[in-house]
C-alpha atoms as a PDB file:
ATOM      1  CA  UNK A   1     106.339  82.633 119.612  1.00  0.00           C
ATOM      2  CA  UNK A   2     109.624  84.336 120.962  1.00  0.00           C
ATOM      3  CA  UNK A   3     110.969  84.051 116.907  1.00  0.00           C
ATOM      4  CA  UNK A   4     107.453  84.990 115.557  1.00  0.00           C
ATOM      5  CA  UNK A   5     107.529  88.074 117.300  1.00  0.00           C
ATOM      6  CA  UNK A   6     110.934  89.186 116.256  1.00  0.00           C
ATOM      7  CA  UNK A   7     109.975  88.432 112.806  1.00  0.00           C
ATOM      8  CA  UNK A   8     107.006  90.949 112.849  1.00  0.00           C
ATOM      9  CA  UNK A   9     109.341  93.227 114.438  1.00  0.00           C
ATOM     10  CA  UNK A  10     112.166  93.407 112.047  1.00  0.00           C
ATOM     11  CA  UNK A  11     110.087  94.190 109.476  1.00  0.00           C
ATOM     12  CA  UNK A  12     108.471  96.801 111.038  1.00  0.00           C
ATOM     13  CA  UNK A  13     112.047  98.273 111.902  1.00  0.00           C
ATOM     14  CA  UNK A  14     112.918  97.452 107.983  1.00  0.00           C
ATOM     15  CA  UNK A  15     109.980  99.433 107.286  1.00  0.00           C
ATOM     16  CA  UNK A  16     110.472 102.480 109.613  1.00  0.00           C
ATOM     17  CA  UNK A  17     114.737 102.427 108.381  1.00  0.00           C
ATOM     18  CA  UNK A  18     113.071 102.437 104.020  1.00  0.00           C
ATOM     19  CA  UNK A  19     111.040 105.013 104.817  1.00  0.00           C
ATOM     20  CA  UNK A  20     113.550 107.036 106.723  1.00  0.00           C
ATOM     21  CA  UNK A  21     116.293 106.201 104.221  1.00  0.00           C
ATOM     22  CA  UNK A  22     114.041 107.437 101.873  1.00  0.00           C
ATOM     23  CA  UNK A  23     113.240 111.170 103.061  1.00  0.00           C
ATOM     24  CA  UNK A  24     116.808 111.691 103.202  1.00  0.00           C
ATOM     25  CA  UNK A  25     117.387 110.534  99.943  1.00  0.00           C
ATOM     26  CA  UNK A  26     114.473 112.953  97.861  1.00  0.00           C
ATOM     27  CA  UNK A  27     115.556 115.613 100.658  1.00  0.00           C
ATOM     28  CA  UNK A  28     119.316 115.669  99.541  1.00  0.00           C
ATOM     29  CA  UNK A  29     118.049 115.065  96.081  1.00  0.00           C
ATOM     30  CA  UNK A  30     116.047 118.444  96.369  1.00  0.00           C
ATOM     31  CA  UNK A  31     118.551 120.269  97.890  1.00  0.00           C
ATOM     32  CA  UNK A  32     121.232 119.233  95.606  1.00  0.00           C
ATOM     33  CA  UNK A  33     118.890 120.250  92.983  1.00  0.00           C
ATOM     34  CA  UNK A  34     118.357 123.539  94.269  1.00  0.00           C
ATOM     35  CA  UNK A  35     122.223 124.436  94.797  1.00  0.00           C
ATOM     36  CA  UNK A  36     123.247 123.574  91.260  1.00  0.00           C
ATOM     37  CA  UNK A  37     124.038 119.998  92.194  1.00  0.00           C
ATOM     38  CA  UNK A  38     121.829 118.540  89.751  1.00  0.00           C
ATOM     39  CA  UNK A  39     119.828 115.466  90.246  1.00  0.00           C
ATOM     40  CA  UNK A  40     119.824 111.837  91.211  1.00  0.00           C
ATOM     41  CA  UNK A  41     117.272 110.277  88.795  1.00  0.00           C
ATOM     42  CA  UNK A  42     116.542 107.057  90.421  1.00  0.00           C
ATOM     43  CA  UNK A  43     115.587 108.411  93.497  1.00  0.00           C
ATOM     44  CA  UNK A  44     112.295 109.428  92.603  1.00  0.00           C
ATOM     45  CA  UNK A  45     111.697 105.766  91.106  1.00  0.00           C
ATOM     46  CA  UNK A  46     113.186 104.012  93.983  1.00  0.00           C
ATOM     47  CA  UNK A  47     111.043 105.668  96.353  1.00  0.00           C
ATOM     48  CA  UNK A  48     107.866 104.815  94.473  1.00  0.00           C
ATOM     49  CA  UNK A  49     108.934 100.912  95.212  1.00  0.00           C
ATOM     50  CA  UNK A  50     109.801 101.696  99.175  1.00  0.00           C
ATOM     51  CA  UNK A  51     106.284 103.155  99.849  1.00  0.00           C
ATOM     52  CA  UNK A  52     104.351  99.994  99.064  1.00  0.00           C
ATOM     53  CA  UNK A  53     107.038  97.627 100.357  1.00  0.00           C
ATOM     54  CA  UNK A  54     106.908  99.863 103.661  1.00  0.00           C
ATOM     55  CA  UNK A  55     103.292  99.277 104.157  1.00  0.00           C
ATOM     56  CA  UNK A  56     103.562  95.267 103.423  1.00  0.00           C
ATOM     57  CA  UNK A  57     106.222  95.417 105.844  1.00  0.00           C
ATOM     58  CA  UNK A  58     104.681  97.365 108.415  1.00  0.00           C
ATOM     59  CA  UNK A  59     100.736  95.940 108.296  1.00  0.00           C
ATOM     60  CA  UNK A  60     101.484  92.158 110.386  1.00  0.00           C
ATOM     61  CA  UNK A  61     103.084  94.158 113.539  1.00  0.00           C
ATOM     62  CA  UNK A  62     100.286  96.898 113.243  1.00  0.00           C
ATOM     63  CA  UNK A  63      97.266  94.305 112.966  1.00  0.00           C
ATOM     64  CA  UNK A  64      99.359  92.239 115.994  1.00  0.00           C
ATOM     65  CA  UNK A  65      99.256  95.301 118.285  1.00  0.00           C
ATOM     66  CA  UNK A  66      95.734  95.797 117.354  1.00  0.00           C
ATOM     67  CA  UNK A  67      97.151  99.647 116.141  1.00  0.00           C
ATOM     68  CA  UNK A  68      95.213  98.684 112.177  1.00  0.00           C
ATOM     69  CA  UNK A  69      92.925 100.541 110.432  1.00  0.00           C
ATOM     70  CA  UNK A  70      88.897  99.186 111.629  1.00  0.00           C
ATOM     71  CA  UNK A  71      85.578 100.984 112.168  1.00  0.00           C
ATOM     72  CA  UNK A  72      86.065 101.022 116.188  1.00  0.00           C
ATOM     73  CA  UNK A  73      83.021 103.924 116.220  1.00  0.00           C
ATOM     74  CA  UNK A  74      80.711 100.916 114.870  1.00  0.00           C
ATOM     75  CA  UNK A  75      81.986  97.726 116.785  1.00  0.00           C
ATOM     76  CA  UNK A  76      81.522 100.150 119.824  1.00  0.00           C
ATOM     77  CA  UNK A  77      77.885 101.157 118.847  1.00  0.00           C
ATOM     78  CA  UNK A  78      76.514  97.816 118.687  1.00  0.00           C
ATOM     79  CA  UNK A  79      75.492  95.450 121.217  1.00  0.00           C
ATOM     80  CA  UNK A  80      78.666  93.722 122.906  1.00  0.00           C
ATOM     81  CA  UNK A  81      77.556  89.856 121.524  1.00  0.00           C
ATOM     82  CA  UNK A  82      77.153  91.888 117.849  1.00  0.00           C
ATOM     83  CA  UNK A  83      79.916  93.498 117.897  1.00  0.00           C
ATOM     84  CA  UNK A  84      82.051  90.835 118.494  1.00  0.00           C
ATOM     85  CA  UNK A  85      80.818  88.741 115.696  1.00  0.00           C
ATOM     86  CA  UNK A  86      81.852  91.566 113.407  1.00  0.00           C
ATOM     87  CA  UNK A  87      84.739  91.611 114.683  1.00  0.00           C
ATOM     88  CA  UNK A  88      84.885  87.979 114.061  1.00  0.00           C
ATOM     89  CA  UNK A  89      83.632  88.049 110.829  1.00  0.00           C
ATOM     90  CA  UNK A  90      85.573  90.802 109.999  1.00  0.00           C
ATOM     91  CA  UNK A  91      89.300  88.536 110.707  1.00  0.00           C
ATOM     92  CA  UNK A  92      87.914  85.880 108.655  1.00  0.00           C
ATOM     93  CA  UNK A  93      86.962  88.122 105.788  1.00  0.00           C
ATOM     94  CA  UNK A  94      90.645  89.229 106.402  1.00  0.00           C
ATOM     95  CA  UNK A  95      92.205  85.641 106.758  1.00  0.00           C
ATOM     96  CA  UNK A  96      90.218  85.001 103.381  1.00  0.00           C
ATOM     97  CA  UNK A  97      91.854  88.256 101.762  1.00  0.00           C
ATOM     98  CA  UNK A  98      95.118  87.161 102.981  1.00  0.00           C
ATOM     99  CA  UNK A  99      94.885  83.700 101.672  1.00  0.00           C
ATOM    100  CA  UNK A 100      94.103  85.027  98.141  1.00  0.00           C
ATOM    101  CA  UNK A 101      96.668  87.420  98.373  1.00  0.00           C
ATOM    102  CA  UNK A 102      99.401  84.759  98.946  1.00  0.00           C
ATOM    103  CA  UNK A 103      98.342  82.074  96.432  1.00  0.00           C
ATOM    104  CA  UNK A 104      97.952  85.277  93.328  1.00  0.00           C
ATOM    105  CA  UNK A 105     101.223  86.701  94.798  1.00  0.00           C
ATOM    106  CA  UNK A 106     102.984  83.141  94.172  1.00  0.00           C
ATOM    107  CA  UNK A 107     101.604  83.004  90.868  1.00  0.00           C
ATOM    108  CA  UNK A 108     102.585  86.310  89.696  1.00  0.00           C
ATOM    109  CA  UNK A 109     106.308  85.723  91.442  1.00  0.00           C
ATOM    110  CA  UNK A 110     106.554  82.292  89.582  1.00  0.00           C
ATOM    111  CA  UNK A 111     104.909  83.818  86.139  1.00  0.00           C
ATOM    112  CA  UNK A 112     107.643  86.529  85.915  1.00  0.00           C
ATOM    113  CA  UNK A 113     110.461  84.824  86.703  1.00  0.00           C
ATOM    114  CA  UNK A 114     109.641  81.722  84.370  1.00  0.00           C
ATOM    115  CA  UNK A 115     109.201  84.574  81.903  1.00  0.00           C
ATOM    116  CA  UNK A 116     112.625  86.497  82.450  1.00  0.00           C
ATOM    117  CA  UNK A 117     110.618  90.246  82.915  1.00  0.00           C
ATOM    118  CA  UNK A 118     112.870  92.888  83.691  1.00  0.00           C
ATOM    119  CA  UNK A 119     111.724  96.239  85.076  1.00  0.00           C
ATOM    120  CA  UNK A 120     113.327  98.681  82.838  1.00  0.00           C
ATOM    121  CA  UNK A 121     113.773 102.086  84.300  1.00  0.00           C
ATOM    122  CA  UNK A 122     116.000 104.184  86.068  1.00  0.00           C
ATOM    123  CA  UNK A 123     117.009 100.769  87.695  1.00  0.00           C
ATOM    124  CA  UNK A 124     117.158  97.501  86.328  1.00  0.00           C
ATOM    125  CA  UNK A 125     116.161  94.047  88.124  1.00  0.00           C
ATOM    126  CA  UNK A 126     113.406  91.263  87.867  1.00  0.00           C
ATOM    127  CA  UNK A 127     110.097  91.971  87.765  1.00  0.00           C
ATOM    128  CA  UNK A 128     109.424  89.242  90.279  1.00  0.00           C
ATOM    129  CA  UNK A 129     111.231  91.297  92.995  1.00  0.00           C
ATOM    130  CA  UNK A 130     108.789  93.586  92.988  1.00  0.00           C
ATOM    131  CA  UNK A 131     106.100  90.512  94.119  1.00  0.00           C
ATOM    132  CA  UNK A 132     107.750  88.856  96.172  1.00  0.00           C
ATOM    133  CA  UNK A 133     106.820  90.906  99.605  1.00  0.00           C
ATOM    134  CA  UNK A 134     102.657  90.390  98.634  1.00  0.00           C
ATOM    135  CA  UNK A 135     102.592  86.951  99.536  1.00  0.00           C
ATOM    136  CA  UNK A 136     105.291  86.843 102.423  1.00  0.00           C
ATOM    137  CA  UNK A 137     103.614  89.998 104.233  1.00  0.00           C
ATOM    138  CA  UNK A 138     100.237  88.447 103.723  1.00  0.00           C
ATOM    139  CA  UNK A 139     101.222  84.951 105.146  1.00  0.00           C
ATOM    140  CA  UNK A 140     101.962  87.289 107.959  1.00  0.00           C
ATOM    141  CA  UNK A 141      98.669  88.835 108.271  1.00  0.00           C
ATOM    142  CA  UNK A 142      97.312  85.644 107.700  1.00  0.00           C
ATOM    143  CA  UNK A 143      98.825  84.353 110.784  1.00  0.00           C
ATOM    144  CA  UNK A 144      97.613  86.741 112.627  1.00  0.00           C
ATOM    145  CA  UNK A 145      94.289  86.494 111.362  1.00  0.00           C
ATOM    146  CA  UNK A 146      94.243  83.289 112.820  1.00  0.00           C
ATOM    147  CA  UNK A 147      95.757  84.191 115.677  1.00  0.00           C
ATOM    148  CA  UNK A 148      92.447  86.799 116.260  1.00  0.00           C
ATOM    149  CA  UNK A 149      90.276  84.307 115.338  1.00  0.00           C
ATOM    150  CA  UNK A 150      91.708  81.190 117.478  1.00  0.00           C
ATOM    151  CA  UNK A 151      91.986  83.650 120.523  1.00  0.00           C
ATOM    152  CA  UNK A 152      95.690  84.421 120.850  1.00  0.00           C
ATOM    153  CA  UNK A 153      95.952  87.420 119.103  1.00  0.00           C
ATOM    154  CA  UNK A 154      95.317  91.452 119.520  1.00  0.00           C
ATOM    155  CA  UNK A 155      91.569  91.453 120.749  1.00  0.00           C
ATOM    156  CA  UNK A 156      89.514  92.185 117.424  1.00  0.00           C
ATOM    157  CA  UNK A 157      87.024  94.062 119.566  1.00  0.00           C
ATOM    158  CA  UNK A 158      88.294  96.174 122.005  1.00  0.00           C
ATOM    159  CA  UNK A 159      85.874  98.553 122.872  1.00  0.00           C
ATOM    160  CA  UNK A 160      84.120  99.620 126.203  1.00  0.00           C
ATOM    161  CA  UNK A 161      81.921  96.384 126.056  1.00  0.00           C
ATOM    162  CA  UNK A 162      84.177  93.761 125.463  1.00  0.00           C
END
């Protein structure tokens, strides 16, 4: 659990360092632009991957501290024994996501590489790199999921009846 934890961790941390990483890049990149410096052109591109990848990265730790995106305002209108089976319902709508997520997300991984795709821009590299986060992060938040569902996991319902 120790190691699971530390997993979820890291990649928020790898999440919060791209996204810093990146300000400072298009920042410099403005301000060298402004002072005659010229420009960098693969910033711009390279931030357009991190903002995704930060989000994959980010959403298992958020939905294990309970600190996701839900409807709180609805779960805490409804009677307690509803609400939680929304709640409930609402992980294993989210497991179900997840589990598409991570079979497609193989696919498309296995699909580009067999096929060689390069993403030709600014930067260079396999097209598969660009996939493989989708299914890793959403194992993750599959996990979790489970974890919700089974009991050991962030609370899906938190609010004033629970």
């Amino acid at each position: 659990m120790r190691a699971y934890r530390a997993l979820l961790h890291a990649c928020a941390v790898v999440a919060a360092l791209l996204l810093g990483l990146t300000a400072l890049l298009v920042t410099g990149d403005v301000v060298a632009r402004n002072v005659g410096l010229g420009t960098l052109p693969w910033i711009l591109e390279v931030s357009e991957y991190v903002l995704p990848l930060a989000t994959f990265l980010v959403a298992p730790w958020l939905l294990a501290r309970n600190e996701h995106v839900r409807l709180d305002i609805l779960l805490t209108a409804l009677p307690p024994r509803l609400g939680r089976a929304l709640a409930w319902a609402g992980d294993l709508l989210g497991l179900a996501v997840c589990a598409v997520f991570v079979v497609y997300g193989v696919r498309a991984i296995a699909s580009s590489a067999q096929q060689g795709s390069l993403v030709i821009k600014s930067v260079v590299f396999p097209e598969w790199w660009l996939y493989a986060p989708v299914p890793a992060c959403f194992a993750l938040l599959a996990i979790e999921f489970v974890r919700r569902l089974t009991g050991r996991g962030a609370s899906g319902f938190a609010g004033p009846h629970a």
